[in-house]
PDB file of N, CA and C in Angstrom:
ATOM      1  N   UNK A   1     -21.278  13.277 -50.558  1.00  0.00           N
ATOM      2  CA  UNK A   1     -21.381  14.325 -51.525  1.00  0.00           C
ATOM      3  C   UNK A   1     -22.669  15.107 -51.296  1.00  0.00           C
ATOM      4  N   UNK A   2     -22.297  16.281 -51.354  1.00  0.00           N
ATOM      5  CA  UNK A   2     -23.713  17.235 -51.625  1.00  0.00           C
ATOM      6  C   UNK A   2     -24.739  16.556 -52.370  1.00  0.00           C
ATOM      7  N   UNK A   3     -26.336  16.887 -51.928  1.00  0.00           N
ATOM      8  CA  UNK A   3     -27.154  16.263 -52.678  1.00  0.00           C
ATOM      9  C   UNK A   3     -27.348  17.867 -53.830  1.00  0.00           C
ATOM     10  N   UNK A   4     -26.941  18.806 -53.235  1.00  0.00           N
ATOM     11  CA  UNK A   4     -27.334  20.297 -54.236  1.00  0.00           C
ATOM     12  C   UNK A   4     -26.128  19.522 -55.620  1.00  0.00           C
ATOM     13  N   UNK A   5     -25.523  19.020 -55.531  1.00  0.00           N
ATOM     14  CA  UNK A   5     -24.074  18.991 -56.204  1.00  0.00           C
ATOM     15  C   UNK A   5     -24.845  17.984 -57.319  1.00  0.00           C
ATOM     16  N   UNK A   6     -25.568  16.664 -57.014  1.00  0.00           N
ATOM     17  CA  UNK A   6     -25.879  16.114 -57.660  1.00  0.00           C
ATOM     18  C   UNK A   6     -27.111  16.504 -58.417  1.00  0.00           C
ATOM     19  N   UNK A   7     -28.118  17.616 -57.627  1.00  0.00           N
ATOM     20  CA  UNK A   7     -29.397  17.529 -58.392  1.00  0.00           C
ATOM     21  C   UNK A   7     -29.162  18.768 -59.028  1.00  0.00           C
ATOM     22  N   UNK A   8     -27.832  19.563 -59.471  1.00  0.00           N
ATOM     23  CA  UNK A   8     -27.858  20.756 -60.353  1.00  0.00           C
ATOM     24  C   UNK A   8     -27.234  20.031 -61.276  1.00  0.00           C
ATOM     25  N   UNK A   9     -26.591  18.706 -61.402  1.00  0.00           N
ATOM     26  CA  UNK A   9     -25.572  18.017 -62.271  1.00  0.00           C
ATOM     27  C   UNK A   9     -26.164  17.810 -63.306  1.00  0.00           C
ATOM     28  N   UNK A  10     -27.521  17.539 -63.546  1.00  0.00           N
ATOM     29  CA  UNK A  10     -28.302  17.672 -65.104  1.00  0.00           C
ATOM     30  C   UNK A  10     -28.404  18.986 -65.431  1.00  0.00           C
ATOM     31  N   UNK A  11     -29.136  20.014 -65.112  1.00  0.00           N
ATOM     32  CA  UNK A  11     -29.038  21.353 -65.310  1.00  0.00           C
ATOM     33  C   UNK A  11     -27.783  21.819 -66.221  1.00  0.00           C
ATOM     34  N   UNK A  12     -26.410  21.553 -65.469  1.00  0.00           N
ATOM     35  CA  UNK A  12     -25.180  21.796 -65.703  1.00  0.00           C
ATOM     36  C   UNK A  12     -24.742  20.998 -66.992  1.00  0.00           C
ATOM     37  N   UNK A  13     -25.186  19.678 -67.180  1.00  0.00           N
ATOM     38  CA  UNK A  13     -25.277  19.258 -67.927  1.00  0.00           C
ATOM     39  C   UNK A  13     -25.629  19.263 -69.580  1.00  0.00           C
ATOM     40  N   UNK A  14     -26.990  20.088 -69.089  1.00  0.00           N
ATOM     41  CA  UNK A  14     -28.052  20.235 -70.724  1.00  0.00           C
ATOM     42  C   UNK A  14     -27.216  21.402 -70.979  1.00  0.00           C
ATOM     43  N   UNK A  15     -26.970  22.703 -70.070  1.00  0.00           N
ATOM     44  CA  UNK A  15     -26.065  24.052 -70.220  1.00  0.00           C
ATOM     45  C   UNK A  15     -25.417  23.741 -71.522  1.00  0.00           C
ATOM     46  N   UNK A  16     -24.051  22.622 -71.086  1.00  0.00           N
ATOM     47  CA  UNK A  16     -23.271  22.192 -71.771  1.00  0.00           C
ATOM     48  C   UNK A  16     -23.567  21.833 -73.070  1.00  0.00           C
ATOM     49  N   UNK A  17     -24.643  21.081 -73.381  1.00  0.00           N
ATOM     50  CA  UNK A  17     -25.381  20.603 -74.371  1.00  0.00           C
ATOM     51  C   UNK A  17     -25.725  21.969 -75.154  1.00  0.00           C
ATOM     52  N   UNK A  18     -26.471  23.308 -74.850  1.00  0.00           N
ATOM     53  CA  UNK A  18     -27.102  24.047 -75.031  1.00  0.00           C
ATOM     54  C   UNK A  18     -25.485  24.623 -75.710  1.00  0.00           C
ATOM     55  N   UNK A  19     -24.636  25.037 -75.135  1.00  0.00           N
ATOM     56  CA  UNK A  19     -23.417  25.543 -75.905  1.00  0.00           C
ATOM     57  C   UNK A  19     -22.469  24.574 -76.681  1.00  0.00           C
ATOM     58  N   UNK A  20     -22.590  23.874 -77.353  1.00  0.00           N
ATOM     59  CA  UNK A  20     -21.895  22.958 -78.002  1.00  0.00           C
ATOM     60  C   UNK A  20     -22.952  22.829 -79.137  1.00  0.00           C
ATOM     61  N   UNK A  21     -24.307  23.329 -79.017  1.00  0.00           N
ATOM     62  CA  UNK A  21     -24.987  23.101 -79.973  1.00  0.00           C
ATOM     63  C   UNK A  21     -25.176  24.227 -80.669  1.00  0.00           C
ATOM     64  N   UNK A  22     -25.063  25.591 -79.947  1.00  0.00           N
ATOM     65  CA  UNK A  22     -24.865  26.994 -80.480  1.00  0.00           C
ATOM     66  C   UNK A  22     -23.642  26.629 -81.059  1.00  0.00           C
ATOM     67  N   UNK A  23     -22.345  26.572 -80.862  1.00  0.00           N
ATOM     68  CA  UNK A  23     -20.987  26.328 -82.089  1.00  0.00           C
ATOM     69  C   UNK A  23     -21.572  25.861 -83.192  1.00  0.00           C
ATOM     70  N   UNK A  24     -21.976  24.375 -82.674  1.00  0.00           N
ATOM     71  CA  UNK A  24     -22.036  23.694 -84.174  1.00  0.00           C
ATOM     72  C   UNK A  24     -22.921  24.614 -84.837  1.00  0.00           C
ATOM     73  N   UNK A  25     -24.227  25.354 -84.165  1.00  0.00           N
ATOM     74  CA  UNK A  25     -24.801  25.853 -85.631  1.00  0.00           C
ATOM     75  C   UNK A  25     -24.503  27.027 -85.597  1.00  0.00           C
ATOM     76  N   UNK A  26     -23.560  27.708 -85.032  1.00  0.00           N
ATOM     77  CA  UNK A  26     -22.985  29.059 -86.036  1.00  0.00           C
ATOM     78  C   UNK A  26     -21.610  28.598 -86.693  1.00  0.00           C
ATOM     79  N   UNK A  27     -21.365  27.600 -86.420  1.00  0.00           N
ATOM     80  CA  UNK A  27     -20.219  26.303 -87.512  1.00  0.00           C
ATOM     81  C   UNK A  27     -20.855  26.326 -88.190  1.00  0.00           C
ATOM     82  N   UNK A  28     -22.175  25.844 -88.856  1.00  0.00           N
ATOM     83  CA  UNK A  28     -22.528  25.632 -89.703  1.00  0.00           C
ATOM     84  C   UNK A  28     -23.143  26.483 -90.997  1.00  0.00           C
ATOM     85  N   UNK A  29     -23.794  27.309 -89.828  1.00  0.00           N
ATOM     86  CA  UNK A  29     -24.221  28.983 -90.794  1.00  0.00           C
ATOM     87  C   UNK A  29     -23.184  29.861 -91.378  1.00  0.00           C
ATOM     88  N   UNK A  30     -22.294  29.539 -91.192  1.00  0.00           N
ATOM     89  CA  UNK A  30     -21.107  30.497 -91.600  1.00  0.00           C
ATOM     90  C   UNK A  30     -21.041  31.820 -90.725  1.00  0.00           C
ATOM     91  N   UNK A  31     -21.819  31.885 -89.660  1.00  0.00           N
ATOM     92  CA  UNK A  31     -21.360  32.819 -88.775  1.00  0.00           C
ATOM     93  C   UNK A  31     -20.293  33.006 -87.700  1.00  0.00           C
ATOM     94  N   UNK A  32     -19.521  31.687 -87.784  1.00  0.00           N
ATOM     95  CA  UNK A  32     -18.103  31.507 -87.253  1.00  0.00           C
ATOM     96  C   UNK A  32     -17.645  30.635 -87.528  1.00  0.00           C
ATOM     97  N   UNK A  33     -16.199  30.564 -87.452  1.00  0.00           N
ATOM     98  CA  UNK A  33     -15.284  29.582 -88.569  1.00  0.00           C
ATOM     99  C   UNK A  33     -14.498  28.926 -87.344  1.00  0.00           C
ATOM    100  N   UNK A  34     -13.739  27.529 -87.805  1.00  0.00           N
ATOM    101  CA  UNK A  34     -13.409  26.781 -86.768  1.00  0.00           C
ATOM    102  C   UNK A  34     -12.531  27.041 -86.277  1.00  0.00           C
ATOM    103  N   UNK A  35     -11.625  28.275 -86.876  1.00  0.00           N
ATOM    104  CA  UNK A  35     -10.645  29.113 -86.023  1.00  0.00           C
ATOM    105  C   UNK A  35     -11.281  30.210 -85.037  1.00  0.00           C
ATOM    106  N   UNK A  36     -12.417  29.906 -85.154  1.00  0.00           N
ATOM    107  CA  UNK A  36     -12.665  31.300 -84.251  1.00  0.00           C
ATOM    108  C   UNK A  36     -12.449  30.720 -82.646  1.00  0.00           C
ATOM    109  N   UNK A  37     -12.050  31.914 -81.998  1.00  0.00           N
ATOM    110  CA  UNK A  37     -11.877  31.814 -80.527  1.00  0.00           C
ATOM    111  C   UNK A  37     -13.011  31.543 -79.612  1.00  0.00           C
ATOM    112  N   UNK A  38     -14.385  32.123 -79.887  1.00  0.00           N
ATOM    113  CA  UNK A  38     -15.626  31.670 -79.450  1.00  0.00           C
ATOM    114  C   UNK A  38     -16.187  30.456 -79.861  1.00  0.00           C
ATOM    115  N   UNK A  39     -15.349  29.800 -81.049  1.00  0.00           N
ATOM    116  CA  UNK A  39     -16.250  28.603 -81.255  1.00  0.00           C
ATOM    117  C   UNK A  39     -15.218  27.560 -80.829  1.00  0.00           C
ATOM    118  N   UNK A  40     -13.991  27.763 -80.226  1.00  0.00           N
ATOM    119  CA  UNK A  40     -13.183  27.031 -79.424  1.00  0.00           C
ATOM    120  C   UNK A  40     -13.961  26.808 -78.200  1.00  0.00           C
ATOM    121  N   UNK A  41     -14.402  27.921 -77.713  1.00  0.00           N
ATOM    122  CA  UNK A  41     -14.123  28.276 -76.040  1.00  0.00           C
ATOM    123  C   UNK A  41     -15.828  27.623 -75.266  1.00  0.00           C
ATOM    124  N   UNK A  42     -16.395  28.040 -76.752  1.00  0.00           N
ATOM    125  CA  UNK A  42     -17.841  27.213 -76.712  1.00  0.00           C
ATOM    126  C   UNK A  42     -17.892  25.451 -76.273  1.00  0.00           C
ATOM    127  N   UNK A  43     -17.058  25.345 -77.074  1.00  0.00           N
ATOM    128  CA  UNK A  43     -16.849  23.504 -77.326  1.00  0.00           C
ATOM    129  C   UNK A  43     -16.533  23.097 -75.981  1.00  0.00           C
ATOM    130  N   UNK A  44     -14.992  24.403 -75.501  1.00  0.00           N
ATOM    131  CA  UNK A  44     -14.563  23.809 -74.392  1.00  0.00           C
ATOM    132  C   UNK A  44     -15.203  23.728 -73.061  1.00  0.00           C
ATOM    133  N   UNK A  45     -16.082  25.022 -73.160  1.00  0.00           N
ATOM    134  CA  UNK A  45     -17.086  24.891 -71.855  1.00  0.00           C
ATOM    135  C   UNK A  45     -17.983  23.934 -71.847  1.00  0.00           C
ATOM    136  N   UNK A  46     -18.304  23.886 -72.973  1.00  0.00           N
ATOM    137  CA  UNK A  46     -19.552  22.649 -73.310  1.00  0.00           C
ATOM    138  C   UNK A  46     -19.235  21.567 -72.960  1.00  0.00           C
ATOM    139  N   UNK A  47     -18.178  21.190 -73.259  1.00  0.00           N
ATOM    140  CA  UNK A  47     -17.886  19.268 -72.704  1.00  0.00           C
ATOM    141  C   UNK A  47     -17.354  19.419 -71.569  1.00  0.00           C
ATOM    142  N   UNK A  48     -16.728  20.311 -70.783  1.00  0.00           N
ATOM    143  CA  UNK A  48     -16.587  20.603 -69.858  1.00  0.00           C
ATOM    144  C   UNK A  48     -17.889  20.098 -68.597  1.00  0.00           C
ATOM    145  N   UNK A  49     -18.656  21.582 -68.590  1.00  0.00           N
ATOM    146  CA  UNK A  49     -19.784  21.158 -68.295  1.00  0.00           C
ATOM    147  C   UNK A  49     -21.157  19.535 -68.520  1.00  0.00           C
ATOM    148  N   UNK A  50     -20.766  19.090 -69.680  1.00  0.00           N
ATOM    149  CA  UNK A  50     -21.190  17.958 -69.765  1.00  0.00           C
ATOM    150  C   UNK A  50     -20.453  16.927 -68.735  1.00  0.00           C
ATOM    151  N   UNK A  51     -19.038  17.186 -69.134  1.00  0.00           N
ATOM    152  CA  UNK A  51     -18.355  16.149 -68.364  1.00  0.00           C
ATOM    153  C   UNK A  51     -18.811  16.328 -66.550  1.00  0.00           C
ATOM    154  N   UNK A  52     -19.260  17.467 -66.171  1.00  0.00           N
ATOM    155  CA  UNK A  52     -19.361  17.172 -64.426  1.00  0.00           C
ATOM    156  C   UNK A  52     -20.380  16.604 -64.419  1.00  0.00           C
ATOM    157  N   UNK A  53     -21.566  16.717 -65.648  1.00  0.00           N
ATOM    158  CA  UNK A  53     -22.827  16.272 -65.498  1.00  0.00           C
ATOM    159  C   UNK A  53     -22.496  14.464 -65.075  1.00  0.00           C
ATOM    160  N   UNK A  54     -21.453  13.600 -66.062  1.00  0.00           N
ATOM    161  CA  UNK A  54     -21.479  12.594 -66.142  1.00  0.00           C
ATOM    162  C   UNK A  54     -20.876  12.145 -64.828  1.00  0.00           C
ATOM    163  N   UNK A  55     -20.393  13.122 -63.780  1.00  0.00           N
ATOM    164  CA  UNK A  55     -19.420  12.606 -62.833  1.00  0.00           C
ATOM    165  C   UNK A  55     -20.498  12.054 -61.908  1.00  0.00           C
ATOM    166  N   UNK A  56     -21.675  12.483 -62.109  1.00  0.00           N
ATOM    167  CA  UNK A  56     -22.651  12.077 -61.355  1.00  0.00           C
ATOM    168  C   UNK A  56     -23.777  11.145 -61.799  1.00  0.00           C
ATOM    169  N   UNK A  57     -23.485  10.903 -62.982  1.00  0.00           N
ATOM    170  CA  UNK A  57     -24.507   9.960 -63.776  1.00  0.00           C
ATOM    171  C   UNK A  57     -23.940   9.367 -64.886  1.00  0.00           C
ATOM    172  N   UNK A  58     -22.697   8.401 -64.404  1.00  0.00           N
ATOM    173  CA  UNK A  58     -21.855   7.737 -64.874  1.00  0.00           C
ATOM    174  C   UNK A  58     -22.140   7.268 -66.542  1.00  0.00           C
ATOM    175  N   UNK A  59     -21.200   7.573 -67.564  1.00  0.00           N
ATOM    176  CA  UNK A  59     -21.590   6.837 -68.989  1.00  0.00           C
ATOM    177  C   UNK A  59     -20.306   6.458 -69.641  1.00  0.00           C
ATOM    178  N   UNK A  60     -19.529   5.588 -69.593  1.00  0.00           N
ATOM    179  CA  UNK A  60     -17.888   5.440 -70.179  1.00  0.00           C
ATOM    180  C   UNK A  60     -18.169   6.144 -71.036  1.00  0.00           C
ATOM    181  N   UNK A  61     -18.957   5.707 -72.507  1.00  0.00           N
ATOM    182  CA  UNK A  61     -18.087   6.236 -73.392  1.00  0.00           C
ATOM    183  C   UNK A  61     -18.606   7.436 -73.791  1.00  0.00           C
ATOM    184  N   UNK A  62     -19.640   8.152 -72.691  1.00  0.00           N
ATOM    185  CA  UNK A  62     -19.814   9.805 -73.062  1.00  0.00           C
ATOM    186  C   UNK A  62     -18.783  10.230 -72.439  1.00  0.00           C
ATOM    187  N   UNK A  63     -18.180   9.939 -71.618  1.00  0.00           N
ATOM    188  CA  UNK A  63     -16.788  10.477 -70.492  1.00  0.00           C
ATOM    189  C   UNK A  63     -15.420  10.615 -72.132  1.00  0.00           C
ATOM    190  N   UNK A  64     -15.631   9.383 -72.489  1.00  0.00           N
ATOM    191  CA  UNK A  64     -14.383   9.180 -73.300  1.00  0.00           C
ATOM    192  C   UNK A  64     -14.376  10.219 -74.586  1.00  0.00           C
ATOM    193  N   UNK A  65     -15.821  10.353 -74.963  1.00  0.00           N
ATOM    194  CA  UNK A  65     -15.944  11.759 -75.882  1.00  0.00           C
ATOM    195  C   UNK A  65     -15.616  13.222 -75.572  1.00  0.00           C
ATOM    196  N   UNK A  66     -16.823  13.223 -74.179  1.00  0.00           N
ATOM    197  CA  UNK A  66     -16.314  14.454 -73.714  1.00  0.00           C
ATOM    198  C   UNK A  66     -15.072  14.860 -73.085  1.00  0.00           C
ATOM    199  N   UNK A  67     -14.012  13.825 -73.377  1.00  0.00           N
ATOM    200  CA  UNK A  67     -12.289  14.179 -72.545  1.00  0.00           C
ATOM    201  C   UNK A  67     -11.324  14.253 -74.072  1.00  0.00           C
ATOM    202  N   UNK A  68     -12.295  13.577 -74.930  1.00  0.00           N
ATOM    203  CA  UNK A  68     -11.634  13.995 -76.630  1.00  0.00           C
ATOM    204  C   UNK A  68     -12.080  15.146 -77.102  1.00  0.00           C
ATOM    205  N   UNK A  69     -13.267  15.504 -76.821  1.00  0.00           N
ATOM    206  CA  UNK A  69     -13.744  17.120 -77.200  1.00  0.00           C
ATOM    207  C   UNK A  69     -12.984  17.931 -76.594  1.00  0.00           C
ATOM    208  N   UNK A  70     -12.643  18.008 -75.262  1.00  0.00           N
ATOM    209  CA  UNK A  70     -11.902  18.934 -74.425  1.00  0.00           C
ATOM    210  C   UNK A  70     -10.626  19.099 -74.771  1.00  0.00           C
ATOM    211  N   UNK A  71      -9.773  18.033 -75.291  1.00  0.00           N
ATOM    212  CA  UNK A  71      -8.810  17.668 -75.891  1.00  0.00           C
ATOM    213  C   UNK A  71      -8.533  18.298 -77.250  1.00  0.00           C
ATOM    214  N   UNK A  72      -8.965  18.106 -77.884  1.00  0.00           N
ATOM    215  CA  UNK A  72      -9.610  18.673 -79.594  1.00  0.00           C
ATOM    216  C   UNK A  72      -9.689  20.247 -79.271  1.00  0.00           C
ATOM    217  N   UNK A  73     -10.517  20.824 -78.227  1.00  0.00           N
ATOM    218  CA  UNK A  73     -10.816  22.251 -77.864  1.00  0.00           C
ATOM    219  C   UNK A  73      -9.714  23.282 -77.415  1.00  0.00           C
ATOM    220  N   UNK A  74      -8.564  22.134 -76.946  1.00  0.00           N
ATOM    221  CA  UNK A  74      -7.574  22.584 -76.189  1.00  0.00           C
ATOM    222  C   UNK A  74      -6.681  23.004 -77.614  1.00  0.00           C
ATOM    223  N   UNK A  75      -6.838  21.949 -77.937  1.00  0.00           N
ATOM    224  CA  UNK A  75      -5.632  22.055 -79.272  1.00  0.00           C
ATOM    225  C   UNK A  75      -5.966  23.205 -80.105  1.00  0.00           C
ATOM    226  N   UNK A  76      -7.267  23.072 -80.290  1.00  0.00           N
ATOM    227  CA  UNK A  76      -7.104  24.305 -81.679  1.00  0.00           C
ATOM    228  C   UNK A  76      -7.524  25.287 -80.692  1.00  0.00           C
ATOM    229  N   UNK A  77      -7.390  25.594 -79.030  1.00  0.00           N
ATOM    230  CA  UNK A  77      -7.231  27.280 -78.935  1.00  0.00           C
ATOM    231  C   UNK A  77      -5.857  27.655 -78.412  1.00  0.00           C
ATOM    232  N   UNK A  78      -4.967  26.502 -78.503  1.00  0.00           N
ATOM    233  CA  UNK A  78      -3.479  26.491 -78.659  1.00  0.00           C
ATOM    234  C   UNK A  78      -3.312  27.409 -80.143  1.00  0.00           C
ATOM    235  N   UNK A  79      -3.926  26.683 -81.191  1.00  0.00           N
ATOM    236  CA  UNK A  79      -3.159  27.505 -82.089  1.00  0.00           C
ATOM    237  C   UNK A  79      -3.987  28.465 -82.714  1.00  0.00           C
ATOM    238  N   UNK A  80      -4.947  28.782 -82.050  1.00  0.00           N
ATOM    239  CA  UNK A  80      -5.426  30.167 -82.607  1.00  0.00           C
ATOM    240  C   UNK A  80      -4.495  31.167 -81.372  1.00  0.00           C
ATOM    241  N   UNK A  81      -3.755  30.959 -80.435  1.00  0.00           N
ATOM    242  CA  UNK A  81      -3.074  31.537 -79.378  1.00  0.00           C
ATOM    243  C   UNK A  81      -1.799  32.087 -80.046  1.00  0.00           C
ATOM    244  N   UNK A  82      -1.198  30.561 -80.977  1.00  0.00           N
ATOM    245  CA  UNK A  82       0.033  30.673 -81.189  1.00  0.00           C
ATOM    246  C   UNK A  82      -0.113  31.622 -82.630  1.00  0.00           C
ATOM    247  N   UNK A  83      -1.071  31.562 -83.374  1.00  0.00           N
ATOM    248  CA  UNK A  83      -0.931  32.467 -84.699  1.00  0.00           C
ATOM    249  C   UNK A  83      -1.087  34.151 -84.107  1.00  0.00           C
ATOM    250  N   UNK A  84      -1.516  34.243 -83.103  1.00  0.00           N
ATOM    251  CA  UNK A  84      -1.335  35.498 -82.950  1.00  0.00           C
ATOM    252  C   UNK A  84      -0.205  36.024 -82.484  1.00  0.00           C
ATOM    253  N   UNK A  85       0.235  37.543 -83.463  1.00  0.00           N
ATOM    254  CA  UNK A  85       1.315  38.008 -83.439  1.00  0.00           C
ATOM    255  C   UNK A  85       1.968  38.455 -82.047  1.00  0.00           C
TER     256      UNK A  85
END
């Protein structure tokens, strides 16, 4: 494996961290609601990106969160997809 592959894998990592933590706090401020499409797409990049971090710095059960977040992310931008007319 690339050693570039592994030593950007934290970088890529915190990213992830850095957008999953913007959702939650415009989740929380009331500046976007959990239907919103940006606070889907946030989540989904976010564990996304977390998850390559872990491909390289192995953690079961952060893997097992971040494949339920992605999961969870998928679902509700399924149905913010499907409510639109």
């Amino acid at each position: 494996m690339s050693d570039l592959l592994v030593v950007i894998a934290n970088p890529i990592g915190l990213l992830g961290v850095v957008l999953v933590l913007i959702a939650y706090f415009f989740l929380s401020t009331g500046r976007w609601m959990a239907d919103s499409l940006y606070y889907q797409l946030y989540n989904l990049a976010g564990a996304v990106l977390i998850l390559y971090s872990l491909y390289f710095h192995w953690n079961l059960s952060s893997v097992v969160i971040e494949i339920a977040w992605i999961t969870i992310s998928f679902i509700g931008l399924f149905r913010i997809i499907a409510k639109k007319p």
